[in-house]
Protein backbone atom coordinates (compact mmCIF):
# COMPACT_ATOMS: atom_id res chain seq x y z
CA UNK A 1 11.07 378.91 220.24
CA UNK A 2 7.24 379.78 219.72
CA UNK A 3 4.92 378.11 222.40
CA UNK A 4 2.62 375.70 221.74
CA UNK A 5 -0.47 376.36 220.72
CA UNK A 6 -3.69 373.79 220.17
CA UNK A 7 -7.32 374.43 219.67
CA UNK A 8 -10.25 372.14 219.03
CA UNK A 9 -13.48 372.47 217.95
CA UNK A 10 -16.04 369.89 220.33
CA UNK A 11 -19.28 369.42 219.74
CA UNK A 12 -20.23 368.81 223.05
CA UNK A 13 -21.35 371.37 225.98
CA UNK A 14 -18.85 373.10 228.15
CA UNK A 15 -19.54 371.09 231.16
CA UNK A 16 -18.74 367.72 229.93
CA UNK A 17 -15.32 369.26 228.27
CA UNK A 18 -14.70 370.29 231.95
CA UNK A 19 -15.23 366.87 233.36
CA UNK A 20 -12.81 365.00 230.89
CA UNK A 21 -10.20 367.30 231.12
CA UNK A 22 -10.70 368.38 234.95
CA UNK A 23 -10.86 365.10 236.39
CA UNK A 24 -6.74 363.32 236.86
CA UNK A 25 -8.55 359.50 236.06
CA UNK A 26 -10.06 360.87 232.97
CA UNK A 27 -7.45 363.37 231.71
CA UNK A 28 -5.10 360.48 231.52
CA UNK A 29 -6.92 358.26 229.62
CA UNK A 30 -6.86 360.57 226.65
CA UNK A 31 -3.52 362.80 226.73
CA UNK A 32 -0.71 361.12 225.15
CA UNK A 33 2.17 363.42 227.35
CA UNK A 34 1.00 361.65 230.68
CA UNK A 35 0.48 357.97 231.85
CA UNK A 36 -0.93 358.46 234.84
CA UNK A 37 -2.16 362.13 237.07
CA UNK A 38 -2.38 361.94 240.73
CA UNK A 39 -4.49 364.90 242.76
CA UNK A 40 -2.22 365.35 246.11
CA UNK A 41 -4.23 366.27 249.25
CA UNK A 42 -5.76 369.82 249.21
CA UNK A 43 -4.74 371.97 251.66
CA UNK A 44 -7.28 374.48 253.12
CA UNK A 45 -5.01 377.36 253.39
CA UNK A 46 -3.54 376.94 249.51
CA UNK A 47 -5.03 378.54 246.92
CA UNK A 48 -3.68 376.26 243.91
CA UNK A 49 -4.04 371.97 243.62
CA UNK A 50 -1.44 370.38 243.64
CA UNK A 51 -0.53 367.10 241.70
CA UNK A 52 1.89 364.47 240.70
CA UNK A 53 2.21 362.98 237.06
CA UNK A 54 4.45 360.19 235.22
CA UNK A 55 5.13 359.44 231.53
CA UNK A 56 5.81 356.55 230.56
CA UNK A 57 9.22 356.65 227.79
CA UNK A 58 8.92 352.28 227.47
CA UNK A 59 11.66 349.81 228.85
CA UNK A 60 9.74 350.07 232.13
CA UNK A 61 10.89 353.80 233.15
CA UNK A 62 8.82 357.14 233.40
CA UNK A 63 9.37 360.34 233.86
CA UNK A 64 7.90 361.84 237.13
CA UNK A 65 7.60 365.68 237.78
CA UNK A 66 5.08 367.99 239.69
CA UNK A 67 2.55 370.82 239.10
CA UNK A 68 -0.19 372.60 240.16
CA UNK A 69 -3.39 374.53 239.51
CA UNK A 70 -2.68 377.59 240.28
CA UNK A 71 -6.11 379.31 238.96
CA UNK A 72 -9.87 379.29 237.62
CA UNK A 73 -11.88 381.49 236.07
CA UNK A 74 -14.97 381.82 234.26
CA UNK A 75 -15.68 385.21 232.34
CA UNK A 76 -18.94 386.85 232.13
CA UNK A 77 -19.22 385.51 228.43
CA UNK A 78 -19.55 381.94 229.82
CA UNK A 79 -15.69 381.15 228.73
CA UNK A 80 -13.24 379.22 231.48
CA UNK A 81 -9.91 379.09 231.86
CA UNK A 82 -7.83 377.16 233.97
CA UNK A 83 -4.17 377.86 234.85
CA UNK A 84 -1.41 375.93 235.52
CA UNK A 85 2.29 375.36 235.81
CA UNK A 86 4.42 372.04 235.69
CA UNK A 87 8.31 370.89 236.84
CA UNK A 88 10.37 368.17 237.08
CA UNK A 89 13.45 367.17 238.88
CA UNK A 90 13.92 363.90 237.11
CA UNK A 91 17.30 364.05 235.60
CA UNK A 92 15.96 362.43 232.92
CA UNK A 93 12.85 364.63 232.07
CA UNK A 94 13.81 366.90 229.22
CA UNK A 95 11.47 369.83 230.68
CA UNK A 96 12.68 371.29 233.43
CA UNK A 97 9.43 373.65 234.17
CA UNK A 98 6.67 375.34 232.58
CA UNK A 99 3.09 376.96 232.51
CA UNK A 100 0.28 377.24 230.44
CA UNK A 101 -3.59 377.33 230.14
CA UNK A 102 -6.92 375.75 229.00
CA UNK A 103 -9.69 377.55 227.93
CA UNK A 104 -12.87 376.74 226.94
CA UNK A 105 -14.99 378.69 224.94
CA UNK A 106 -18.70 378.41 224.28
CA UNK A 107 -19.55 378.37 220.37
CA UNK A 108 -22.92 377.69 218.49
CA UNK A 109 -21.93 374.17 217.59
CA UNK A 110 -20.42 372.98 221.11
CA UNK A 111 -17.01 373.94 222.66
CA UNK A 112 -13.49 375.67 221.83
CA UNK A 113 -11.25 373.99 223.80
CA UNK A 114 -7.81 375.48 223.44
CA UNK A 115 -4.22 375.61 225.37
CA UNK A 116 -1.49 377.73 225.03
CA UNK A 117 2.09 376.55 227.35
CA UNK A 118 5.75 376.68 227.12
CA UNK A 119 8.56 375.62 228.89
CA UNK A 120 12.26 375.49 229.46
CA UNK A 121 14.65 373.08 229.01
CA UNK A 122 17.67 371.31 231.40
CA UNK A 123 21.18 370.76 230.15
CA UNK A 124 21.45 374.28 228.61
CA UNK A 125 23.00 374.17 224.93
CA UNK A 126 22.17 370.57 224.41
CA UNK A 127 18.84 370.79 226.22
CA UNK A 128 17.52 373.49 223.36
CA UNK A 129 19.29 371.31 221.03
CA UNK A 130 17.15 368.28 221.66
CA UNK A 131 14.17 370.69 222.11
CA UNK A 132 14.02 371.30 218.22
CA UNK A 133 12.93 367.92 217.76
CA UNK A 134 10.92 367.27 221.04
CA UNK A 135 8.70 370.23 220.86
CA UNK A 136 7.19 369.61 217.24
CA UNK A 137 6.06 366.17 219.08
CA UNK A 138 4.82 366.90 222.13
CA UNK A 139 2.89 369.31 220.27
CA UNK A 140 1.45 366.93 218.13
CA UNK A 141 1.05 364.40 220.81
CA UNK A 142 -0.91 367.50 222.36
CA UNK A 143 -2.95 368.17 219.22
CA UNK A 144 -3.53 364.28 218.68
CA UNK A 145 -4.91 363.88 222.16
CA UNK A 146 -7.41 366.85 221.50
CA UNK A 147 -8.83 365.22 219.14
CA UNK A 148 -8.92 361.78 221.05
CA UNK A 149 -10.68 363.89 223.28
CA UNK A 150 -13.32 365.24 220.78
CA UNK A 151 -13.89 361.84 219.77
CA UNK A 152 -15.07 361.13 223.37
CA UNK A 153 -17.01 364.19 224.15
CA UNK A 154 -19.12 363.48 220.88
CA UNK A 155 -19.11 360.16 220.20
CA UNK A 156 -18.79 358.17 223.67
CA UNK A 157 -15.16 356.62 221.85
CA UNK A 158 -13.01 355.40 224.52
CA UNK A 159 -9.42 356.89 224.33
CA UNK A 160 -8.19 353.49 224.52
CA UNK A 161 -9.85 352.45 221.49
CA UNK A 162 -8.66 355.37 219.58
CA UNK A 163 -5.32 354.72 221.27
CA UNK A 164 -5.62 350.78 219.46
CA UNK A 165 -7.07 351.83 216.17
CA UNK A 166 -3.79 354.40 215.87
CA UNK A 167 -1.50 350.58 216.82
CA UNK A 168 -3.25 348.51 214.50
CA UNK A 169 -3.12 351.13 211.63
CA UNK A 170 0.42 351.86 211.90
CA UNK A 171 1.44 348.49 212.18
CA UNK A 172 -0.77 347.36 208.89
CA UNK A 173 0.07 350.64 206.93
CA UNK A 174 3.84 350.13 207.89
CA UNK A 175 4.15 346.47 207.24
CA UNK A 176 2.21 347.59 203.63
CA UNK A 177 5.38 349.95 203.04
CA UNK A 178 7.80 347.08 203.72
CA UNK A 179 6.27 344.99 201.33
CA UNK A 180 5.84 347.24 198.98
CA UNK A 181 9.17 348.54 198.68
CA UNK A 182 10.92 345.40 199.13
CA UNK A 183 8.97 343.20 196.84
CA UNK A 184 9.63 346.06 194.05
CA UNK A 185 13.81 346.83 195.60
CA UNK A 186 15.28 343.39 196.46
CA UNK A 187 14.05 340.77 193.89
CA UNK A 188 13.56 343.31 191.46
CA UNK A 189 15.91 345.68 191.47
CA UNK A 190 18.93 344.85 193.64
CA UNK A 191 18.87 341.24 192.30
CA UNK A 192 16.37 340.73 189.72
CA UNK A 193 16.69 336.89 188.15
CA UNK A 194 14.04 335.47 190.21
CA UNK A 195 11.60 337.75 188.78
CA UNK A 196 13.15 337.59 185.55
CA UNK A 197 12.84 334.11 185.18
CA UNK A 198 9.00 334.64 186.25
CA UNK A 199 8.66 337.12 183.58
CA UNK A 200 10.23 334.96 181.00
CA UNK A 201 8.21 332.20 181.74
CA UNK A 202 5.60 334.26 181.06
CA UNK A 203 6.48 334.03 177.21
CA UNK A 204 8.59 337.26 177.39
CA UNK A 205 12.19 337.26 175.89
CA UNK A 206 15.22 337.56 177.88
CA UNK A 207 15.49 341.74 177.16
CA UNK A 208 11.58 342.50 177.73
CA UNK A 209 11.41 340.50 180.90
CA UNK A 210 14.01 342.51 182.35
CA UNK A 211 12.66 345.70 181.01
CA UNK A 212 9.35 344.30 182.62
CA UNK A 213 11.60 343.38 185.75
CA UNK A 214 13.41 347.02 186.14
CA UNK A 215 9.62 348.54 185.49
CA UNK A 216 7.94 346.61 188.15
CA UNK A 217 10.27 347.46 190.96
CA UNK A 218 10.23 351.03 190.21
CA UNK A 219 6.62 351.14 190.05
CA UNK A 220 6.07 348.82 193.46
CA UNK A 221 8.83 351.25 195.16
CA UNK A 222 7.27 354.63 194.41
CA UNK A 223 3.77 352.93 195.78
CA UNK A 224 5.74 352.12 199.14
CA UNK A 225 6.79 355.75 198.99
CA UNK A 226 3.36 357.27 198.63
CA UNK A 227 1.71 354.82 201.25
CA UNK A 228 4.20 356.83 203.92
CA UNK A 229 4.52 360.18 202.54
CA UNK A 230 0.65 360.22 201.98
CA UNK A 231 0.43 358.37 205.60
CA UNK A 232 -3.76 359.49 206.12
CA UNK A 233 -5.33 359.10 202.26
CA UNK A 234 -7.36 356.27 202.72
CA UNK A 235 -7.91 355.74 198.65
CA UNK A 236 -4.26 354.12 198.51
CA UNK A 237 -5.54 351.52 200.38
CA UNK A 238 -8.51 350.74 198.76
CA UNK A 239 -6.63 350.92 195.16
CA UNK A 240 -4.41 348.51 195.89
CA UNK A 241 -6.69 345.78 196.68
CA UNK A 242 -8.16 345.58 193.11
CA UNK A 243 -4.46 345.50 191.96
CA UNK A 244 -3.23 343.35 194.60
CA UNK A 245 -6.04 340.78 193.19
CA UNK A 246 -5.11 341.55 189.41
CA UNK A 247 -1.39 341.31 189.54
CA UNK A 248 -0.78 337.44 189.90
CA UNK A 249 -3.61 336.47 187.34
CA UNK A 250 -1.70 336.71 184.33
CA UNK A 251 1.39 334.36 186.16
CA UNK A 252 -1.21 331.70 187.14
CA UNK A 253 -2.30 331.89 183.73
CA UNK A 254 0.56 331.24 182.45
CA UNK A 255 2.49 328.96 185.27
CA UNK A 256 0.20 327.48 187.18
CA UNK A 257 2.47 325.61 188.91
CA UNK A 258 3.55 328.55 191.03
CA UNK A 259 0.27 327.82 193.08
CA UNK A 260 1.84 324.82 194.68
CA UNK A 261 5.36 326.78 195.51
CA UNK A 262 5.93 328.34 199.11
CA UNK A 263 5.60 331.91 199.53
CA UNK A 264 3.92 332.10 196.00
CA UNK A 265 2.53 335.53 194.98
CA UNK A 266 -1.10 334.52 195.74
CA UNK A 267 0.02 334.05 199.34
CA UNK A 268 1.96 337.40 199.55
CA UNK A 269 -0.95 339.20 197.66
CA UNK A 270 -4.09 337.62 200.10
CA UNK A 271 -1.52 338.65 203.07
CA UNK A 272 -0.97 342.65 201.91
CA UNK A 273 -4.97 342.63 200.88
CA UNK A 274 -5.78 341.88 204.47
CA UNK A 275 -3.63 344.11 206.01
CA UNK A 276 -5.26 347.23 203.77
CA UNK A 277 -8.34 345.82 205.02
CA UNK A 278 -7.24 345.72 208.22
CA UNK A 279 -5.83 349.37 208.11
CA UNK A 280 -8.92 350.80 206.67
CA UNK A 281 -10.92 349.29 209.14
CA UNK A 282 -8.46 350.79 211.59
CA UNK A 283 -8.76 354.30 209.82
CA UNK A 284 -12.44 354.75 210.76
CA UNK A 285 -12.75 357.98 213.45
CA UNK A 286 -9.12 357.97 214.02
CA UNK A 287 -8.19 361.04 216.08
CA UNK A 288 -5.58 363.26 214.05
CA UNK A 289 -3.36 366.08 215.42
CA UNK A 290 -4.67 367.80 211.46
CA UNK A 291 -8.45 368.02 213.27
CA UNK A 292 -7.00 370.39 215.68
CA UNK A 293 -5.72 374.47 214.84
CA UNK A 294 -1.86 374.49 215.36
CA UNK A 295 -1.88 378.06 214.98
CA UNK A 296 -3.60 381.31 216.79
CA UNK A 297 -4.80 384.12 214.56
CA UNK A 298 -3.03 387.53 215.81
């Protein structure tokens, strides 16, 4: 498979893209692959720095594994690179070892801050196997941490923010495509009196509120579709908090009884507007792996 390969634009001078990414306590704030870096004591007669890390995988266990620095450089152009190699004897760590670089790059509007490693798998056939799906998303996760880190080199935004804005918008933007697709597939579609009986008491006949019925779900479906396919455009969330507000008015209008039943559209609707509030608000400077070049030109 091809190595990865991230680079990312920061508008911020070479020395403070050093710090962040130089220093274990602040590298691990911002890169999504490790949890926690630990420098081990130098050694005067080694020419490399050595250094433990962990990842966390949830259920209380991490990964553990090893690396070192095993060179710097700076070129006569001003540009740095820093070398390195990685390994793990965790049984459970998918990477066995691997080496790579950073580089950093001086440009007219800041720093080029790009990485290039690869790796090879344990458990042979199966290992390379699982590796189709694990490196697309540690290369992401590498990409999405760039950025994170651009965010902080220019704008002073703590990785751990970014790291709660990315929580709160998937959780909104998620529960949005529940609702979405459920409202429209259950009572709708799958078993559509309820509604029917809404849209008949709306003055419709039997045939046109299940037309109306059939319509709706389709329509609230493929909107629960596009909110995850089209996961980053921001304008699907602010469209559907004009409709969200529309949609009941013409069933209060006509029953406006339905105000005083539980779980009554006006309920559901105020719920799903403040969630695509909440997700826009979330959406503001969130770091995405799309901000950083995935590719290197030959």
């Amino acid at each position: 498979m091809r190595s990865i390969f991230v680079e990312c634009l920061i508008r911020a001078p070479i020395e403070r893209v050093w710090e962040l990414t130089q220093r274990p306590e602040l590298h691990q704030r911002w890169d999504l692959r490790f949890s926690s870096i630990q420098y081990l004591a130098e050694d005067s007669q080694a020419s490399a720095q050595r250094f433990l890390y962990q990842t966390k995988i949830g259920f209380g266990l991490a990964i553990a594994g090893e690396g070192e620095s095993v060179g710097e450089k700076e070129g006569t152009d001003g540009r740095r690179t820093s070398a390195l190699k990685f390994w793990s004897d965790d049984p459970r760590a998918l990477i066995l070892e691997g080496s790579g670089f950073w580089q950093y790059e001086p440009h007219a509007k800041g720093t080029l801050f790009r990485t290039r490693y690869d790796y090879r798998t344990r458990y042979g056939f199966f290992g390379r196997s699982a590796d189709v799906v694990f490196r697309p998303l540690i290369g992401w996760a590498t990409a999405w941490s760039f950025d994170a880190l651009r965010l902080w080199a220019e704008r002073d935004i703590q990785p751990e923010l970014s790291m709660l804005r990315l929580k709160v918008y998937a959780l909104a933007r998620g529960m949005l495509v529940f609702a979405w697709i459920y409202q429209g597939l259950v009572p709708k579609l799958l078993f559509p009196r309820f509604d029917e009986r809404i849209s008949r008491a709306s003055g419709f006949d039997a045939e046109t509120a299940m037309k109306i019925t059939t319509t709706a779900g389709v329509v609230e479906c493929s909107f629960g579709l596009l909110l995850l396919l089209l996961w980053r455009k921001r304008w699907l969330l602010q469209w559907q908090i004009p409709i969200l507000l529309l949609l009941p008015m013409g069933l209060i209008f006509n029953r406006p009884s339905v105000l005083t039943e539980a779980f009554n559209p006006v309920t559901l609707n105020l719920s799903m507007i403040v969630l695509a509030a909440l997700a826009l608000l979330a959406s503001k400077d969130l770091p995405s792996a799309r901000n950083c070049k995935r590719e290197q030109a030959e």
